[in-house]
PDB file of N, CA and C in Angstrom:
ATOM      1  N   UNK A   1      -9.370 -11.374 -19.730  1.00  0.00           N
ATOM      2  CA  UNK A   1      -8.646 -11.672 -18.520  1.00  0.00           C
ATOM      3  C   UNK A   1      -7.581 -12.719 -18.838  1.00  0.00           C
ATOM      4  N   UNK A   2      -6.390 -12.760 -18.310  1.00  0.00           N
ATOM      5  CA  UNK A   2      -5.528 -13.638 -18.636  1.00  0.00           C
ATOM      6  C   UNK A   2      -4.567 -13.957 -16.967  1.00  0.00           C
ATOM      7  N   UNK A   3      -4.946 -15.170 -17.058  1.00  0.00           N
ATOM      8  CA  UNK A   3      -4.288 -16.074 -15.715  1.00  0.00           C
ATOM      9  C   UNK A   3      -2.161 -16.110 -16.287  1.00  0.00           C
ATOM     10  N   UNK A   4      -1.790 -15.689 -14.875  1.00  0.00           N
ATOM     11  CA  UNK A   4      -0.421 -15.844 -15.555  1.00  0.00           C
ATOM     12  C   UNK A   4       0.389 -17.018 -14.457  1.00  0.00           C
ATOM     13  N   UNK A   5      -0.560 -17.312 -13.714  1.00  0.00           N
ATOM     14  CA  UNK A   5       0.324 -18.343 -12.684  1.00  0.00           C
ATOM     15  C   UNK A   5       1.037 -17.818 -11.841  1.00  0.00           C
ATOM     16  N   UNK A   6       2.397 -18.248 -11.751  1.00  0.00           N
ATOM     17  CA  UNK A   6       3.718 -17.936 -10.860  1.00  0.00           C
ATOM     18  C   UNK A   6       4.165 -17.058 -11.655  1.00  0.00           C
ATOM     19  N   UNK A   7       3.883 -15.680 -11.394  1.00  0.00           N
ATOM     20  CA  UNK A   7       5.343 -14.494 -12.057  1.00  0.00           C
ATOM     21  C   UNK A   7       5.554 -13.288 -10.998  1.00  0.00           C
ATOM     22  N   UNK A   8       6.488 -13.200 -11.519  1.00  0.00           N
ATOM     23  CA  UNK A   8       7.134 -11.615 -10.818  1.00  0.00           C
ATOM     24  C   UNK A   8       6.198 -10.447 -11.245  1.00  0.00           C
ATOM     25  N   UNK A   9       5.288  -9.941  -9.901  1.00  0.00           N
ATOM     26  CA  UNK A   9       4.691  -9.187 -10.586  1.00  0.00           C
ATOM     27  C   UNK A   9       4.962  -7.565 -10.291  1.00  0.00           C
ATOM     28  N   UNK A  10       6.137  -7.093 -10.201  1.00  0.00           N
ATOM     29  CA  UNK A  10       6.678  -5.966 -10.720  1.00  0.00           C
ATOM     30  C   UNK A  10       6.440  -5.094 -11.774  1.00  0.00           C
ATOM     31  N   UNK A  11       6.520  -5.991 -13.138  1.00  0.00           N
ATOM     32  CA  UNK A  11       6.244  -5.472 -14.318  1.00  0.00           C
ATOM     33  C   UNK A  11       4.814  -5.111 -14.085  1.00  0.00           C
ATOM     34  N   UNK A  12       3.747  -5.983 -13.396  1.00  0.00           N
ATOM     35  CA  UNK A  12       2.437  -5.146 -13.218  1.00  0.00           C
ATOM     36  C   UNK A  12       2.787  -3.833 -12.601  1.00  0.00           C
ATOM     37  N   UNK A  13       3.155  -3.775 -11.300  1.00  0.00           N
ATOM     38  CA  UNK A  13       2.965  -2.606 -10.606  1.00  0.00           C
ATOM     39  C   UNK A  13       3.859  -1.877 -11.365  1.00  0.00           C
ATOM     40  N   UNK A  14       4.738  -1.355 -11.829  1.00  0.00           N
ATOM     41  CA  UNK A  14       5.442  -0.275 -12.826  1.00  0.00           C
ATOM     42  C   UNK A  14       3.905   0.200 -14.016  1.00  0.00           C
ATOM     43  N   UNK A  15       3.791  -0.803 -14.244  1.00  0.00           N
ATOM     44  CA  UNK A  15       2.249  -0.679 -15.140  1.00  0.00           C
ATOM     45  C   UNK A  15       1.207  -0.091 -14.503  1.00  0.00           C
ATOM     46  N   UNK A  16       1.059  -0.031 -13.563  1.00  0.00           N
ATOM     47  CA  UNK A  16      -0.268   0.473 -12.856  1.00  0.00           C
ATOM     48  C   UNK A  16      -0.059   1.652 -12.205  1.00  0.00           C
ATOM     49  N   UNK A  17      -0.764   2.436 -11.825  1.00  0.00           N
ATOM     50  CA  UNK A  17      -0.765   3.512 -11.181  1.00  0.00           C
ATOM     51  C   UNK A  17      -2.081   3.103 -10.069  1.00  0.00           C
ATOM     52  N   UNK A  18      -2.606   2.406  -9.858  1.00  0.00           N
ATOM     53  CA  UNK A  18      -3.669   1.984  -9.035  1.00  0.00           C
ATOM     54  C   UNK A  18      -3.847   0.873  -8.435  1.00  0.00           C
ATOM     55  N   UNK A  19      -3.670   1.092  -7.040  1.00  0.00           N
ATOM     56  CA  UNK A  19      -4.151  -0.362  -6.099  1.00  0.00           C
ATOM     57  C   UNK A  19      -5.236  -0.748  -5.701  1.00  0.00           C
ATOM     58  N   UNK A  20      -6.261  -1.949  -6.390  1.00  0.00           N
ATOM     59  CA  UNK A  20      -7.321  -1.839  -5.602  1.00  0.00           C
ATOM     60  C   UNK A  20      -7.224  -3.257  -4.347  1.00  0.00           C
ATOM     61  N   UNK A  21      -7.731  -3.130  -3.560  1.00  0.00           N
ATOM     62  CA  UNK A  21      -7.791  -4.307  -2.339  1.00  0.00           C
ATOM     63  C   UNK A  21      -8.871  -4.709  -2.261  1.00  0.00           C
ATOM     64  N   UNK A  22      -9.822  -5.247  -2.570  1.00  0.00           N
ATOM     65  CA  UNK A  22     -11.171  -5.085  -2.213  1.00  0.00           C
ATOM     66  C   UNK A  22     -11.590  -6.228  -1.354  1.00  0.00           C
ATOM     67  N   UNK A  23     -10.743  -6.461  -0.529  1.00  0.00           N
ATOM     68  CA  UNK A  23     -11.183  -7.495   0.115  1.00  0.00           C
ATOM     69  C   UNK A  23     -11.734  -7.557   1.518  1.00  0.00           C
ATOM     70  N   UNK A  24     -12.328  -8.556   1.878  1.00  0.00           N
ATOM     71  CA  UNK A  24     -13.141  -8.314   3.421  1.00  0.00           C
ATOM     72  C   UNK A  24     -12.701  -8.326   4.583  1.00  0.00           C
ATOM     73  N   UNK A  25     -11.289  -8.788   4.665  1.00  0.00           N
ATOM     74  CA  UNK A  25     -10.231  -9.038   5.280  1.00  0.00           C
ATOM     75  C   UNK A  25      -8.885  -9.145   5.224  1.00  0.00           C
ATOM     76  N   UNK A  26      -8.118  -8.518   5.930  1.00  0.00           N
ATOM     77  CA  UNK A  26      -6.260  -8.645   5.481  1.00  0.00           C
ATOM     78  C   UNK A  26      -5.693  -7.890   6.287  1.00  0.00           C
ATOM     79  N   UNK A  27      -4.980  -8.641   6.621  1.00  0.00           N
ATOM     80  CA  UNK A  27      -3.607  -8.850   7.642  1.00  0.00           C
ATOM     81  C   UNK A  27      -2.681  -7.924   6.926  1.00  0.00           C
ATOM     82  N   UNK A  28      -1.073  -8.520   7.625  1.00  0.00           N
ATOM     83  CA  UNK A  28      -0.104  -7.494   7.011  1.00  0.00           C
ATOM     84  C   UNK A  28       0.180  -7.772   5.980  1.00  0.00           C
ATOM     85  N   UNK A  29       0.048  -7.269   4.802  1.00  0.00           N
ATOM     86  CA  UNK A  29       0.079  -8.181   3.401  1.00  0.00           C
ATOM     87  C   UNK A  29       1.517  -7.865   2.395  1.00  0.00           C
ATOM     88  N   UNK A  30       2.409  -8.237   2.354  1.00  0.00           N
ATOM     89  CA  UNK A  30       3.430  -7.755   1.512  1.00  0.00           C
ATOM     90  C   UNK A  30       3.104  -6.765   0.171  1.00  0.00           C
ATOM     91  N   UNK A  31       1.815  -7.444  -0.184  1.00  0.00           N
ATOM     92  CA  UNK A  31       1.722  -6.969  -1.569  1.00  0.00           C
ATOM     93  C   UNK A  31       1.210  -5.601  -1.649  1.00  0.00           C
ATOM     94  N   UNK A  32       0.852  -4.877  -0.456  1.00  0.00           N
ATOM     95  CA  UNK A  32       0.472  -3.497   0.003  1.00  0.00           C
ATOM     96  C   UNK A  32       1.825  -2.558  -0.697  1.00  0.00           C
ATOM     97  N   UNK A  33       2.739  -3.472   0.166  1.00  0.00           N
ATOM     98  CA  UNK A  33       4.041  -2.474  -0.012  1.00  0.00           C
ATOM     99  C   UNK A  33       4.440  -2.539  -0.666  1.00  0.00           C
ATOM    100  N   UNK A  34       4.403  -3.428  -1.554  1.00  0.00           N
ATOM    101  CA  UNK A  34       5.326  -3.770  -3.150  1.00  0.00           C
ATOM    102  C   UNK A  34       4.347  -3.084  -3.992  1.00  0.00           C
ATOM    103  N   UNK A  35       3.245  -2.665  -4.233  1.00  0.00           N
ATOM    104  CA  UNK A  35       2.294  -1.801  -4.653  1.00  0.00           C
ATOM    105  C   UNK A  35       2.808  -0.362  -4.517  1.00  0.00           C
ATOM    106  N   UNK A  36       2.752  -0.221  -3.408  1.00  0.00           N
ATOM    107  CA  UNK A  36       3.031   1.504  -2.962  1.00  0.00           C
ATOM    108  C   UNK A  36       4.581   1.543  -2.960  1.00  0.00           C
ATOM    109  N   UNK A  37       5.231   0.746  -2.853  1.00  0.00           N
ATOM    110  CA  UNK A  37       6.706   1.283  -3.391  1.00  0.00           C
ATOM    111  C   UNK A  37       6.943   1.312  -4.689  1.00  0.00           C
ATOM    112  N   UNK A  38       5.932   1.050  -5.753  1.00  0.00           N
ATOM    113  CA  UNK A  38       6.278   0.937  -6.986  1.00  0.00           C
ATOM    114  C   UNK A  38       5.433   2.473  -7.883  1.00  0.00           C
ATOM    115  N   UNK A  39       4.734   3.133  -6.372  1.00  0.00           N
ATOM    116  CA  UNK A  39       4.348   4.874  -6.690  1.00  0.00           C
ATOM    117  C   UNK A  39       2.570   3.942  -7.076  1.00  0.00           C
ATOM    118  N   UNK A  40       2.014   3.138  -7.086  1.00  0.00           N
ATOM    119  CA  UNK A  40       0.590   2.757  -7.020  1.00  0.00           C
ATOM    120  C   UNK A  40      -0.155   3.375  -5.806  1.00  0.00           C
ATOM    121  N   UNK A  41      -1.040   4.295  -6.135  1.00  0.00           N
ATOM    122  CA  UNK A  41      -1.571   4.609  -5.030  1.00  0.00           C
ATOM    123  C   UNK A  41      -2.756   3.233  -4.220  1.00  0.00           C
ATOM    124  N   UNK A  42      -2.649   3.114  -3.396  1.00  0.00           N
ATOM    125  CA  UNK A  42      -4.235   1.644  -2.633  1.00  0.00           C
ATOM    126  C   UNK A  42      -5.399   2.571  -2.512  1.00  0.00           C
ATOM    127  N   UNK A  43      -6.279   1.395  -2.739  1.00  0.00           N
ATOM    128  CA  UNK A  43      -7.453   1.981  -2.276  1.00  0.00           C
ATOM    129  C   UNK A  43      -7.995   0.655  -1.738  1.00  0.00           C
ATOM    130  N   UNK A  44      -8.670   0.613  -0.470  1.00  0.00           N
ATOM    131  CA  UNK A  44      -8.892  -0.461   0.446  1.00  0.00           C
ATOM    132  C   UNK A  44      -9.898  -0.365   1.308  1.00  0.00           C
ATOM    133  N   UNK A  45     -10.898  -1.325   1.244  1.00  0.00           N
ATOM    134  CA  UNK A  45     -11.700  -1.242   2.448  1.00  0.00           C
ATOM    135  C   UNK A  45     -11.140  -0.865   4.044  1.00  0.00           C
ATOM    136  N   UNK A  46     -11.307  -0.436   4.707  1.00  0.00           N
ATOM    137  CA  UNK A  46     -11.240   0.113   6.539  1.00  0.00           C
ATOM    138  C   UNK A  46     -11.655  -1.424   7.043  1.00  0.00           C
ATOM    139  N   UNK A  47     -11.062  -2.608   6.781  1.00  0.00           N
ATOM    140  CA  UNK A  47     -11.143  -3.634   7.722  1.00  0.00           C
ATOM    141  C   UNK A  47     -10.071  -4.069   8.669  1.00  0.00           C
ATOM    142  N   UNK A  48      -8.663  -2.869   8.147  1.00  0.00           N
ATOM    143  CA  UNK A  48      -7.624  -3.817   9.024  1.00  0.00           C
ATOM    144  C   UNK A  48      -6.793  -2.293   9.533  1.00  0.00           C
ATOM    145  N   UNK A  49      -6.306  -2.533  10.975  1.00  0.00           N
ATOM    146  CA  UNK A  49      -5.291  -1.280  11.472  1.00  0.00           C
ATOM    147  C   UNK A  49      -4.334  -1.120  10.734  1.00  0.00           C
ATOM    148  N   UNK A  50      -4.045  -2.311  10.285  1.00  0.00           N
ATOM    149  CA  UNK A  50      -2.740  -2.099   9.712  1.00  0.00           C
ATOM    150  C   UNK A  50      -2.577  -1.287   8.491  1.00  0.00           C
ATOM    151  N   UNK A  51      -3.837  -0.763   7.741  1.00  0.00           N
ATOM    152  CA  UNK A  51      -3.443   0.007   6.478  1.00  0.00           C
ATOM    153  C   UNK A  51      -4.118   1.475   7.206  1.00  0.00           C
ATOM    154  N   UNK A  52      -4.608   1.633   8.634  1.00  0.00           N
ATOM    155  CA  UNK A  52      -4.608   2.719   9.290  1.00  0.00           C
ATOM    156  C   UNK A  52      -2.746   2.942   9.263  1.00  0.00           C
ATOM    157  N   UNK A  53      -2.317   2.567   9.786  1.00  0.00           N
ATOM    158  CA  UNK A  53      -0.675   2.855  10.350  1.00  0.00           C
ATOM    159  C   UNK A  53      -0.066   3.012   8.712  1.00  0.00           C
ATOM    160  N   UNK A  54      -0.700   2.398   7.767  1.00  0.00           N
ATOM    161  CA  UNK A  54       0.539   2.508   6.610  1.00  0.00           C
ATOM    162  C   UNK A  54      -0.054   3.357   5.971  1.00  0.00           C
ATOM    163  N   UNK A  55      -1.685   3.775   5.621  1.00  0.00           N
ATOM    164  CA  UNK A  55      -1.767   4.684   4.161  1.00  0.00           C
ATOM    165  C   UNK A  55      -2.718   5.669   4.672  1.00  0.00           C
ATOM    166  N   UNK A  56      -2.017   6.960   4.683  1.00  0.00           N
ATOM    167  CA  UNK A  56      -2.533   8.500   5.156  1.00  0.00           C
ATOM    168  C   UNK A  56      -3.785   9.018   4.051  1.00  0.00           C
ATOM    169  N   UNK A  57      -4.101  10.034   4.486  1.00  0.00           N
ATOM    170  CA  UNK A  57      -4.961  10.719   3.203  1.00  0.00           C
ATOM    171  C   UNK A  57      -4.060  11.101   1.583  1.00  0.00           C
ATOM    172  N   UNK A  58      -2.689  11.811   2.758  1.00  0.00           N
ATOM    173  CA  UNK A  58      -2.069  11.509   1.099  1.00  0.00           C
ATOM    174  C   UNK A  58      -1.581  10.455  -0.074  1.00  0.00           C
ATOM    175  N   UNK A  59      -1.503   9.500   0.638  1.00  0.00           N
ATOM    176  CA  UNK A  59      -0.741   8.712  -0.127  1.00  0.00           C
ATOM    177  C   UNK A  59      -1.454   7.314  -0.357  1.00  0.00           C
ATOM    178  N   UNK A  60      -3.025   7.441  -0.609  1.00  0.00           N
ATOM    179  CA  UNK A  60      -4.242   6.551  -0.601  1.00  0.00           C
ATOM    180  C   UNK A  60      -5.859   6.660   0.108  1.00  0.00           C
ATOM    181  N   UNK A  61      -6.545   6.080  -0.564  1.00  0.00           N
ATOM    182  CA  UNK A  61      -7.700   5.853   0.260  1.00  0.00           C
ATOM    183  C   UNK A  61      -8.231   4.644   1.262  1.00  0.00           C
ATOM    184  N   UNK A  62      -8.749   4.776   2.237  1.00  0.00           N
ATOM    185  CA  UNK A  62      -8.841   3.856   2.839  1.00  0.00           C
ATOM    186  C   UNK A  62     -10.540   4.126   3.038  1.00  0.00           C
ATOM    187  N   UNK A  63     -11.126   3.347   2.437  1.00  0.00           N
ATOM    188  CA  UNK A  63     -13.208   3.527   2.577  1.00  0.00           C
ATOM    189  C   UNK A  63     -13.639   2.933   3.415  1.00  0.00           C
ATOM    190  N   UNK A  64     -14.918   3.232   3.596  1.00  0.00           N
ATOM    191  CA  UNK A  64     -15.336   2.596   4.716  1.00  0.00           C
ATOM    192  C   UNK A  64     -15.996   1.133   4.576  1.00  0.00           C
ATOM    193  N   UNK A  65     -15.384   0.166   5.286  1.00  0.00           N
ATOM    194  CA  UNK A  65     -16.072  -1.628   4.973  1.00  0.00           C
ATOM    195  C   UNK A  65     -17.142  -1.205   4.036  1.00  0.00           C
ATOM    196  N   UNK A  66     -16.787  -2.161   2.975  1.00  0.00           N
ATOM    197  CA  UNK A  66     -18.058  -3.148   2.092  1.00  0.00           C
ATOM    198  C   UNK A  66     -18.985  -1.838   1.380  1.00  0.00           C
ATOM    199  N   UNK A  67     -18.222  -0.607   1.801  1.00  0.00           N
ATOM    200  CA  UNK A  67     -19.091   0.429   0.735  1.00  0.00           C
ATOM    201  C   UNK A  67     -18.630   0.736  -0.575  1.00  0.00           C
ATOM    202  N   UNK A  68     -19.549   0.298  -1.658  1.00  0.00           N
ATOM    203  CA  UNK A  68     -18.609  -0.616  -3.015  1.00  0.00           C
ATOM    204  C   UNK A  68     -19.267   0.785  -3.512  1.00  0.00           C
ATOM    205  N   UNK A  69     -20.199   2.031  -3.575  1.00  0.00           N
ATOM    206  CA  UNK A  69     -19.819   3.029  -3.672  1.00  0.00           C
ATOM    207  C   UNK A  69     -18.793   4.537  -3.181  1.00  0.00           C
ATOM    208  N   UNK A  70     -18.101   4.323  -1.827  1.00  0.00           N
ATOM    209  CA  UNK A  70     -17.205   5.149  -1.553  1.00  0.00           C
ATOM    210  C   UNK A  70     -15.731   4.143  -2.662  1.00  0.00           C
ATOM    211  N   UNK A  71     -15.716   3.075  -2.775  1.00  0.00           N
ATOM    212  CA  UNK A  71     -14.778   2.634  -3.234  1.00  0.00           C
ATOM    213  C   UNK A  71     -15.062   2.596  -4.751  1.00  0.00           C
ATOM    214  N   UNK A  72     -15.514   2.808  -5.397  1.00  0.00           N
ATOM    215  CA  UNK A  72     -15.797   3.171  -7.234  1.00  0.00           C
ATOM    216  C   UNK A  72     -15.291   5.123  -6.813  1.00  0.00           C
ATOM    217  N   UNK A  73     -15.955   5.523  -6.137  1.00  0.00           N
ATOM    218  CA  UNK A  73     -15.640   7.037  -5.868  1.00  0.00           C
ATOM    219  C   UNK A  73     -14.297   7.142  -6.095  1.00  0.00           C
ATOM    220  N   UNK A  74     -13.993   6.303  -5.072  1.00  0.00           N
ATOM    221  CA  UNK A  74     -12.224   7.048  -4.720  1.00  0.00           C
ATOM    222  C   UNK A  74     -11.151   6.441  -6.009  1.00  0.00           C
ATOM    223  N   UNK A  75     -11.757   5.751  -6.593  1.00  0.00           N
ATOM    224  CA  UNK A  75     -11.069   4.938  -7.884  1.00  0.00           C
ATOM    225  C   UNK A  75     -11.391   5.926  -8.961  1.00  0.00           C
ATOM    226  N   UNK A  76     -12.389   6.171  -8.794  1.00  0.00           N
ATOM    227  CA  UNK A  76     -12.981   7.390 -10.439  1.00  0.00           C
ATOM    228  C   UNK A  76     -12.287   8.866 -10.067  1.00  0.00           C
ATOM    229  N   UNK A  77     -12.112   9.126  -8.797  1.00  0.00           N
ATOM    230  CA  UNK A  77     -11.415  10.261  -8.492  1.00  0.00           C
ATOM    231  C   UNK A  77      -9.435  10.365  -8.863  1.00  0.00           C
ATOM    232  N   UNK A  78      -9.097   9.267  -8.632  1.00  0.00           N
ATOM    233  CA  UNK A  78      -7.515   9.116  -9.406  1.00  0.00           C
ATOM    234  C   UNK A  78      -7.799   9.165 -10.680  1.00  0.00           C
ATOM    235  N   UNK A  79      -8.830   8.055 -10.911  1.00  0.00           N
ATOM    236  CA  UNK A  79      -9.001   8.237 -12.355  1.00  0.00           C
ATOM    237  C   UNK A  79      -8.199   9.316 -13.443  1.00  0.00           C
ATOM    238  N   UNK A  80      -9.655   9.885 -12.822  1.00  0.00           N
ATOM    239  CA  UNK A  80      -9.785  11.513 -13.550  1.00  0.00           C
ATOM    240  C   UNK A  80      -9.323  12.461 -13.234  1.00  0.00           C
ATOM    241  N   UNK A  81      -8.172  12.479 -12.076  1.00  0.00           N
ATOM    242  CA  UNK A  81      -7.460  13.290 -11.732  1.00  0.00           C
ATOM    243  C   UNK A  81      -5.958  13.233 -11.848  1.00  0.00           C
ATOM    244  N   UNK A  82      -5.251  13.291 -13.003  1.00  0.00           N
ATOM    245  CA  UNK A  82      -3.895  12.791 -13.075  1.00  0.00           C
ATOM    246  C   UNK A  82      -2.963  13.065 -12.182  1.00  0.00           C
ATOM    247  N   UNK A  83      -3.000  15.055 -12.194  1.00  0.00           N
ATOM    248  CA  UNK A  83      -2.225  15.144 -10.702  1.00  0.00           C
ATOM    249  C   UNK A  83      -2.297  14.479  -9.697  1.00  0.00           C
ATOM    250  N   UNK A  84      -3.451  13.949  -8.999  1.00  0.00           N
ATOM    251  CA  UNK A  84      -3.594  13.862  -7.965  1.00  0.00           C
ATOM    252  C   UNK A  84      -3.295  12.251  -7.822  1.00  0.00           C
ATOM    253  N   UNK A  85      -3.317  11.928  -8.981  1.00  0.00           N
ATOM    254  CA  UNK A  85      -2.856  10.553  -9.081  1.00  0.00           C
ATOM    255  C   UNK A  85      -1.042  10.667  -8.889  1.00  0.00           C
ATOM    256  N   UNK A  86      -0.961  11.344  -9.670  1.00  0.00           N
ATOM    257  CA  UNK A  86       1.017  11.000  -9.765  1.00  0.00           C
ATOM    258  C   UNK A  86       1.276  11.736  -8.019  1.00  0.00           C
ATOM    259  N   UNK A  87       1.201  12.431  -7.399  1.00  0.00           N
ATOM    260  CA  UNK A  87       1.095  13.106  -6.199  1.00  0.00           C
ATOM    261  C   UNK A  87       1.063  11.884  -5.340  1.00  0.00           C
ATOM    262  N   UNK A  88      -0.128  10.903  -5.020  1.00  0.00           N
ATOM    263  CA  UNK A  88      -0.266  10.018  -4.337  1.00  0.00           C
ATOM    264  C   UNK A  88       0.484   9.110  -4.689  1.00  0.00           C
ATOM    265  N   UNK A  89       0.932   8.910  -5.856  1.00  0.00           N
ATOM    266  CA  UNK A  89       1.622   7.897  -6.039  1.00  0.00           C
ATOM    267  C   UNK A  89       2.903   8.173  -5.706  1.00  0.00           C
ATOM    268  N   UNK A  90       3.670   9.288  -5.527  1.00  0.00           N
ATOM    269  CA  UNK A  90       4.865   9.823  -5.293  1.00  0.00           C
ATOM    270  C   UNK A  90       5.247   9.826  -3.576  1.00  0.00           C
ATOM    271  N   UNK A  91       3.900   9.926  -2.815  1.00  0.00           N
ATOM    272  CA  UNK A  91       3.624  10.069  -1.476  1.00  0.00           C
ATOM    273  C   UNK A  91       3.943   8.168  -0.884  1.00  0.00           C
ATOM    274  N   UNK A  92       2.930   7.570  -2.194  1.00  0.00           N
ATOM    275  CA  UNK A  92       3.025   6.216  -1.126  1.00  0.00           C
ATOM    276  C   UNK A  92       4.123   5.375  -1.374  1.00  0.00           C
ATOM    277  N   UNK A  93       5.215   5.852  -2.722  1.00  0.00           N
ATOM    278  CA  UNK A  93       6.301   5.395  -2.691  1.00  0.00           C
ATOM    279  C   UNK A  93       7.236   6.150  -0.812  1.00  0.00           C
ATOM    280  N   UNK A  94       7.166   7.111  -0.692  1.00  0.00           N
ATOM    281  CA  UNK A  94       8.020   8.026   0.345  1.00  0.00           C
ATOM    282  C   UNK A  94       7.611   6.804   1.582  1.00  0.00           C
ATOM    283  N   UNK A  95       6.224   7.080   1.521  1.00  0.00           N
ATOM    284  CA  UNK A  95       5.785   6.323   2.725  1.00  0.00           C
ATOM    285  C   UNK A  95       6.236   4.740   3.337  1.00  0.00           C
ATOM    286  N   UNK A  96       6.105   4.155   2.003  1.00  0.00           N
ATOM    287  CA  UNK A  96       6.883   3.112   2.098  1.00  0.00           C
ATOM    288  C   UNK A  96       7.829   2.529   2.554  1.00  0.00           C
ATOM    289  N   UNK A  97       9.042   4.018   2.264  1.00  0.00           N
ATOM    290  CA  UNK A  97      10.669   3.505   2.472  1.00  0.00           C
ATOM    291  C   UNK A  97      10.793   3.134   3.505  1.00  0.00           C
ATOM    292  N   UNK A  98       9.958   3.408   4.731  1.00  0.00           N
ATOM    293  CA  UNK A  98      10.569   3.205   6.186  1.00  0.00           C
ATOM    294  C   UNK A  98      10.499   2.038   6.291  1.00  0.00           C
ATOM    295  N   UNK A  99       9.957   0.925   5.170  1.00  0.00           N
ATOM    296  CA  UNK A  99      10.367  -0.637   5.331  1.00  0.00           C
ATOM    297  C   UNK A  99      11.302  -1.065   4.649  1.00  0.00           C
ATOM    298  N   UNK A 100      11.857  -0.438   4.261  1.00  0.00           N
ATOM    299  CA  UNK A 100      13.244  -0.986   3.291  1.00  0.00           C
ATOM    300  C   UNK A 100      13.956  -2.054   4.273  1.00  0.00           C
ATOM    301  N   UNK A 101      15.084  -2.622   3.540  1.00  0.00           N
ATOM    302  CA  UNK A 101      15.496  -3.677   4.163  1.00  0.00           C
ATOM    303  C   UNK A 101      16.577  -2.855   5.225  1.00  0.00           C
ATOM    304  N   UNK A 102      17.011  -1.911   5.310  1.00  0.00           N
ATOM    305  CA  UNK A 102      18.402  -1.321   5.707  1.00  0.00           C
ATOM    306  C   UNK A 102      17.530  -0.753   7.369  1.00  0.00           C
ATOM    307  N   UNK A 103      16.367  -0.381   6.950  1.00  0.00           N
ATOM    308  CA  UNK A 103      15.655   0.342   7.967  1.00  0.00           C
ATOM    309  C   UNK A 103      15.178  -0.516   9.071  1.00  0.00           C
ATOM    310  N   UNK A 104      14.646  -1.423   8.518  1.00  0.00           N
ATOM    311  CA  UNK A 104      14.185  -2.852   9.138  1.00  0.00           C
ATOM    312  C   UNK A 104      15.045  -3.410   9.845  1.00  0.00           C
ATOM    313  N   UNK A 105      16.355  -3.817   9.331  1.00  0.00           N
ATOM    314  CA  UNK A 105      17.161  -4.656  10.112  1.00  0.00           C
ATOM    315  C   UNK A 105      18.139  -3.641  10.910  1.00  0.00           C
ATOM    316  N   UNK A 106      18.258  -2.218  10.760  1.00  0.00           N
ATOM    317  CA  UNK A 106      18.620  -1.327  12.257  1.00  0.00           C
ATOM    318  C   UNK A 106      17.542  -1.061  13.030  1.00  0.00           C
ATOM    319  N   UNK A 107      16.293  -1.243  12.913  1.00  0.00           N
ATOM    320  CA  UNK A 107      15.130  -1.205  13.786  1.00  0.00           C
ATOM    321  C   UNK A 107      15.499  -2.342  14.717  1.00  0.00           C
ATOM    322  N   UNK A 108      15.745  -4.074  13.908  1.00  0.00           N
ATOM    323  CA  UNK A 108      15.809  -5.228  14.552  1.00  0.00           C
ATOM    324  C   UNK A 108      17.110  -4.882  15.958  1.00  0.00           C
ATOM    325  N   UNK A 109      18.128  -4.692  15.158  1.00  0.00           N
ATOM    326  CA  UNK A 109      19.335  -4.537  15.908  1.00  0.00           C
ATOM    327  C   UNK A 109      19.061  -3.799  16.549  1.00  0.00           C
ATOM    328  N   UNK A 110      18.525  -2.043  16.935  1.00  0.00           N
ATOM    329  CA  UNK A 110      18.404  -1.660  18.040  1.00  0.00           C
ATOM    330  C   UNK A 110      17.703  -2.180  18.997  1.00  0.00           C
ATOM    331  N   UNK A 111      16.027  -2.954  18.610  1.00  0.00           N
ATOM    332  CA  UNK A 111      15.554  -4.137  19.440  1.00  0.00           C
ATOM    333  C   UNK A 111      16.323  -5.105  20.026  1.00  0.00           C
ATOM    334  N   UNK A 112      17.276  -5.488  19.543  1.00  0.00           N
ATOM    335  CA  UNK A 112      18.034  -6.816  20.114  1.00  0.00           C
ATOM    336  C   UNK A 112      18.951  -5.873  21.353  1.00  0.00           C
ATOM    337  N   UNK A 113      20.113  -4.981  20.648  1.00  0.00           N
ATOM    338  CA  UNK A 113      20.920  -3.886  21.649  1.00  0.00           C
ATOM    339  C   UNK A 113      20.021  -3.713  22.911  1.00  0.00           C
ATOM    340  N   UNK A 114      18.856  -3.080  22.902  1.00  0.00           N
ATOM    341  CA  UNK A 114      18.084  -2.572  23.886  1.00  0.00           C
ATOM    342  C   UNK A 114      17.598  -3.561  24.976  1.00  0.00           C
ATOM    343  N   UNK A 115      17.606  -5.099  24.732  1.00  0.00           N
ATOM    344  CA  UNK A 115      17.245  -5.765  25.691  1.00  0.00           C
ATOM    345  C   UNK A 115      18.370  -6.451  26.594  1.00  0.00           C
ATOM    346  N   UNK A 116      17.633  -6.701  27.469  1.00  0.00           N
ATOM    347  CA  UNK A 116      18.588  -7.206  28.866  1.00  0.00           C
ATOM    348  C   UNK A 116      19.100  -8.711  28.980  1.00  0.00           C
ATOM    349  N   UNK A 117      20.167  -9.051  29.028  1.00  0.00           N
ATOM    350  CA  UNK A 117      20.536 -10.338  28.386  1.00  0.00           C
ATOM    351  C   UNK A 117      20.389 -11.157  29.896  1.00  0.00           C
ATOM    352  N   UNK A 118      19.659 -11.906  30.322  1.00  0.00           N
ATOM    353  CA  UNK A 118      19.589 -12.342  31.705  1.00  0.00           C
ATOM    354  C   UNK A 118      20.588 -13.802  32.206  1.00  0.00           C
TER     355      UNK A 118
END
């Protein structure tokens, strides 16, 4: 294991083809999307809506809380499945884009346009 501190971790995700989350809790987490825009498929415990709304059947797994066998499953299944690995990973890059920065800030601006200036 090797601690790297403060780095850009890009060069990981280009390196990886696999996201694991395994955590008991999490919010909206940046590092979801910088994962899956880099074609990493997630695999994540079912503790938060928010990776209901972001990661479909295609483009990740989402297990059920704290079951540390559905989550070895769905990890040994990319594994050993290359297609189905590059596939998901191709899916959760797509999925992603709708947060790009261009998308985001005409989402903002039609929010701002749309309200009533009193």
């Amino acid at each position: 294991m090797t601690l790297t501190g403060n780095t850009n971790p890009y060069k990981y995700y280009r390196d990886a083809s696999i996201f694991v989350l395994p955590s008991y809790s999490e919010g909206f987490g940046m590092v979801l999307l910088e994962a899956m825009a880099n074609n990493c498929v997630p695999v994540v415990f079912d503790n938060s809506a928010v990776f209901n709304d972001i990661i479909s059947e295609e483009c990740g797994f989402i297990v059920p809380d704290l079951d540390a066998d559905a989550f070895i499953n769905a990890c040994d299944l990319l594994i050993s499945n290359e297609d189905l690995l590059l596939k998901m990973g191709q899916n959760a890059k797509q999925t992603v884009s709708r947060f790009s920065m261009s998308d985001v800030y005409n989402q903002w601006c039609k929010l701002f346009n749309e309200l009533e200036v009193v």
